[in-house]
C-alpha atoms as a PDB file:
ATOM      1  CA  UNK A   1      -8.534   3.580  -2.048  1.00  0.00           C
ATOM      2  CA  UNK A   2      -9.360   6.194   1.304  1.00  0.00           C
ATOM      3  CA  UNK A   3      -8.903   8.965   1.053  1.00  0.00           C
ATOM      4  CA  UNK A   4      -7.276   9.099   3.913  1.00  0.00           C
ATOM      5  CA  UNK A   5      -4.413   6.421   2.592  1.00  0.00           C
ATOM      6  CA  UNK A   6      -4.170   8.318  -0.569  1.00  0.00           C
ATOM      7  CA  UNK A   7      -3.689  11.467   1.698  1.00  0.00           C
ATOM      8  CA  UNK A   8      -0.310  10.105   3.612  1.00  0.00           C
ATOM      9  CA  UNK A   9       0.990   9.264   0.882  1.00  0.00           C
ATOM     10  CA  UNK A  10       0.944  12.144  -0.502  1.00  0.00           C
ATOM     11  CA  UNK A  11       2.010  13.824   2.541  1.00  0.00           C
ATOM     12  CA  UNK A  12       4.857  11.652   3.108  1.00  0.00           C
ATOM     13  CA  UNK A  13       6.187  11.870  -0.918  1.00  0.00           C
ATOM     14  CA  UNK A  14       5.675  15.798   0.127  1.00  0.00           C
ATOM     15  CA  UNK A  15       7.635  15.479   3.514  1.00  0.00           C
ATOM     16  CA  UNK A  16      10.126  13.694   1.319  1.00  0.00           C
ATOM     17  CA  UNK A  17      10.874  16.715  -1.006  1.00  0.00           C
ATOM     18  CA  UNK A  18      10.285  19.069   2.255  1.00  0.00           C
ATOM     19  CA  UNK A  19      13.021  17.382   3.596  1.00  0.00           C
ATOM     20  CA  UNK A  20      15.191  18.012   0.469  1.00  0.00           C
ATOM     21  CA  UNK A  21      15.812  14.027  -0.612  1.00  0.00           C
ATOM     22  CA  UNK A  22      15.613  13.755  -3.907  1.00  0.00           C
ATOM     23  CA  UNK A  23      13.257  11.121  -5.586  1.00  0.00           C
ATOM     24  CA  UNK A  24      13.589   9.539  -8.650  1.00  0.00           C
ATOM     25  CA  UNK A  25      10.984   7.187 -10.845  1.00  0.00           C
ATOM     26  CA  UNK A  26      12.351   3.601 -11.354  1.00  0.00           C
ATOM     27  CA  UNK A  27      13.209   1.788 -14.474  1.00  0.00           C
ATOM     28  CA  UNK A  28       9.687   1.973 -16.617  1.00  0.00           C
ATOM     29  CA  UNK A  29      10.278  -2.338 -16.310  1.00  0.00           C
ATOM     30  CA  UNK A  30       7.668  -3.005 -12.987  1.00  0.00           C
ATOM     31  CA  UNK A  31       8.401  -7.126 -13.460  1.00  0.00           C
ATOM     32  CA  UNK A  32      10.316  -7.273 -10.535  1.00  0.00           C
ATOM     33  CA  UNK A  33       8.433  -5.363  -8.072  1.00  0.00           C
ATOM     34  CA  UNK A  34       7.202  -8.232  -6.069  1.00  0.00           C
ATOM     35  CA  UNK A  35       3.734  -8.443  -3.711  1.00  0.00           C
ATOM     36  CA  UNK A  36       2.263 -10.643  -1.004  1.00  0.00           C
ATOM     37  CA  UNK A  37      -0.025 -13.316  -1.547  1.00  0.00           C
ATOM     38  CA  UNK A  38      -2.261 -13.302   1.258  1.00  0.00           C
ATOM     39  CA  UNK A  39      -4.044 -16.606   1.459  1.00  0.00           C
ATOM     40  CA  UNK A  40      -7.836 -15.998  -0.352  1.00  0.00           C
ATOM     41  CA  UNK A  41      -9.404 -17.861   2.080  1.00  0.00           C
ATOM     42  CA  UNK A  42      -8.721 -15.107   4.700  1.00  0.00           C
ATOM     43  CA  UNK A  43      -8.065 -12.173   2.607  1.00  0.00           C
ATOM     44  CA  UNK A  44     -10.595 -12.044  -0.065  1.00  0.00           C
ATOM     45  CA  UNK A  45     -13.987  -9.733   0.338  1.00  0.00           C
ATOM     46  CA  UNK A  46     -17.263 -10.983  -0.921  1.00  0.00           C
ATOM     47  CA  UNK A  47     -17.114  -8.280  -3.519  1.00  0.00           C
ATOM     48  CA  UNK A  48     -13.330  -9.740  -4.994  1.00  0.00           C
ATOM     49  CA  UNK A  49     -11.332  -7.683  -3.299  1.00  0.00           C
ATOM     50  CA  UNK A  50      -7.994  -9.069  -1.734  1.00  0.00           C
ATOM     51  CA  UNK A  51      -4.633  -6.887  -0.616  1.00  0.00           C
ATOM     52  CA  UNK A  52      -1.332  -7.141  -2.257  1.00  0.00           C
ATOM     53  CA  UNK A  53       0.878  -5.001  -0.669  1.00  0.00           C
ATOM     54  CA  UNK A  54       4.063  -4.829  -1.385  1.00  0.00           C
ATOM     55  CA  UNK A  55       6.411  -7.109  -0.531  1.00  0.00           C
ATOM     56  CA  UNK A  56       9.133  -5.369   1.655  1.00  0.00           C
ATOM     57  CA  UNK A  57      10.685  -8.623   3.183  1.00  0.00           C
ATOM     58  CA  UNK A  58      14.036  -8.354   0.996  1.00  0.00           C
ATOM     59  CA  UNK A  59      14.417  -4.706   1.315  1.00  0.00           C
ATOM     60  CA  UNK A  60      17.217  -3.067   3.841  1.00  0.00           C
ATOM     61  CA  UNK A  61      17.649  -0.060   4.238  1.00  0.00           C
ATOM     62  CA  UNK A  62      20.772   1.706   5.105  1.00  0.00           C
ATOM     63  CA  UNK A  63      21.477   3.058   8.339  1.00  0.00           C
ATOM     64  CA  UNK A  64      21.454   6.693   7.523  1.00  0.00           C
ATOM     65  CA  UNK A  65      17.650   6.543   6.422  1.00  0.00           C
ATOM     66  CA  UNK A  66      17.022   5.589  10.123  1.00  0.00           C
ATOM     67  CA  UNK A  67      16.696   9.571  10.902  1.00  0.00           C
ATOM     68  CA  UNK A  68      14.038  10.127   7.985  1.00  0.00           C
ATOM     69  CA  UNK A  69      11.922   7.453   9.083  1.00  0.00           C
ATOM     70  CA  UNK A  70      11.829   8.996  12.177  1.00  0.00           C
ATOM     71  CA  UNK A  71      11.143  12.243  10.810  1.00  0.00           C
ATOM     72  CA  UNK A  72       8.498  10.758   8.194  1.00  0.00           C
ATOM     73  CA  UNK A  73       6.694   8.860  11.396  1.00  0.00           C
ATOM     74  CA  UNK A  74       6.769  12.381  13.256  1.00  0.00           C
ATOM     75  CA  UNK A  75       5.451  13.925  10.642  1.00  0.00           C
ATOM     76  CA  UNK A  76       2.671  11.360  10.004  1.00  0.00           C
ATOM     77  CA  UNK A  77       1.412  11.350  13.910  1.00  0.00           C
ATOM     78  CA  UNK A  78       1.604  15.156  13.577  1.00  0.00           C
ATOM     79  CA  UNK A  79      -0.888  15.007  10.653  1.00  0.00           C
ATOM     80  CA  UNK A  80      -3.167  12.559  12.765  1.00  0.00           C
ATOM     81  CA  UNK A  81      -2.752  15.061  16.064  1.00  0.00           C
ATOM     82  CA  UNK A  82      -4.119  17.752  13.587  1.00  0.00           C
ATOM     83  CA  UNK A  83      -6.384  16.390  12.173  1.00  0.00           C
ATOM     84  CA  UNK A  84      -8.065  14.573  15.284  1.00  0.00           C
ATOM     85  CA  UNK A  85      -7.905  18.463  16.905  1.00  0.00           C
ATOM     86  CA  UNK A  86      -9.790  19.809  13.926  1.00  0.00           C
ATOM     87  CA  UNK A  87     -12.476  17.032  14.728  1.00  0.00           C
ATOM     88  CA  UNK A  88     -12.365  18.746  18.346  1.00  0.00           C
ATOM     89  CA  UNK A  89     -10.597  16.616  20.132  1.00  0.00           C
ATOM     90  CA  UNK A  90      -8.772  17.983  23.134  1.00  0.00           C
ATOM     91  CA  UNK A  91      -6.669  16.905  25.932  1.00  0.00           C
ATOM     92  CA  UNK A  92      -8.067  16.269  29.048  1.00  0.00           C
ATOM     93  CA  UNK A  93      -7.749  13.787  32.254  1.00  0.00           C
ATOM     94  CA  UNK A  94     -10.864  11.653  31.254  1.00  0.00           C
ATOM     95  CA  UNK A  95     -12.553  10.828  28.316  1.00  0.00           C
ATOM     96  CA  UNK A  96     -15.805  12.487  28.698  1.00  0.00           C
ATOM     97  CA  UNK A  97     -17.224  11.253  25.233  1.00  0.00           C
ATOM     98  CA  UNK A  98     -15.754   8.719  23.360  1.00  0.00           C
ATOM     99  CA  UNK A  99     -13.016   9.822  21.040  1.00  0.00           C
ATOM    100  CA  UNK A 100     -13.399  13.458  21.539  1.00  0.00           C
ATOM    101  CA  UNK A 101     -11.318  14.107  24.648  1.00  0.00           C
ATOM    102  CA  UNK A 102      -7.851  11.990  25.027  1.00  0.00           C
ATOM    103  CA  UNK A 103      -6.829  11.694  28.353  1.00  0.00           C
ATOM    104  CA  UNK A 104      -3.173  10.380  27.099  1.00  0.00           C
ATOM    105  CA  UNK A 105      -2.493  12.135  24.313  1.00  0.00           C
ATOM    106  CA  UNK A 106       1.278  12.348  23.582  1.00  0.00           C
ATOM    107  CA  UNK A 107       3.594  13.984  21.069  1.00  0.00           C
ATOM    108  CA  UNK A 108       4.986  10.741  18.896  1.00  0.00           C
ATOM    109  CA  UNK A 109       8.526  10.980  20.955  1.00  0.00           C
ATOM    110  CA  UNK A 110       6.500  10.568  23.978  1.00  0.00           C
ATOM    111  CA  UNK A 111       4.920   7.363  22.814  1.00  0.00           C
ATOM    112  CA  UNK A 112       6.687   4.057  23.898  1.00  0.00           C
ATOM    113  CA  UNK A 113       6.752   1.195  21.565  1.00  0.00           C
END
């Protein structure tokens, strides 16, 4: 695992409490926590590595969580904005060296998708 990945998670699971949800472990019983099976043949590494994420296809969720992932994905490009600045990045018109100076940087409301 990156450290980086292992890092938002724990940001968001912080952001979470931040946020005053409340969270909860599940039933001890993992059996029905279902993954993807990505296809070997384009998933698996020479070293016998192959992704299963989760499988999220079934899951809905209600309409009030629509504001937290909002605030979770805010959050999250805030992180990325920081941490991108801290590797001296800064705004500017052009980018003068590759990856250092963002000539569209935006805050995350900004950003059309």
């Amino acid at each position: 695992m990156r450290e980086s990945d292992y890092n938002l998670a724990l940001s968001t699971l912080k952001a979470l409490v931040s946020l005053r949800y409340k969270i909860s472990v599940g039933q001890e019983d993992k059996s029905s926590v279902k993954y993807m099976n990505l296809p070997p043949e384009k998933y698996l590494m020479s070293n016998g590595y192959c992704p299963r994420p989760l499988d999220l296809e079934g899951i809905e969720l209600p309409p009030t969580m629509v504001e937290l992932v909002d605030q979770l994905a805010e959050n999250g490009h805030n992180i990325w904005a920081a941490n991108r600045i801290s590797d001296g990045w800064t705004y500017g018109m052009a980018n003068v060296r590759e990856g250092v100076l963002v000539s569209r940087w935006r805050g995350r409301k900004e950003i059309i998708f």
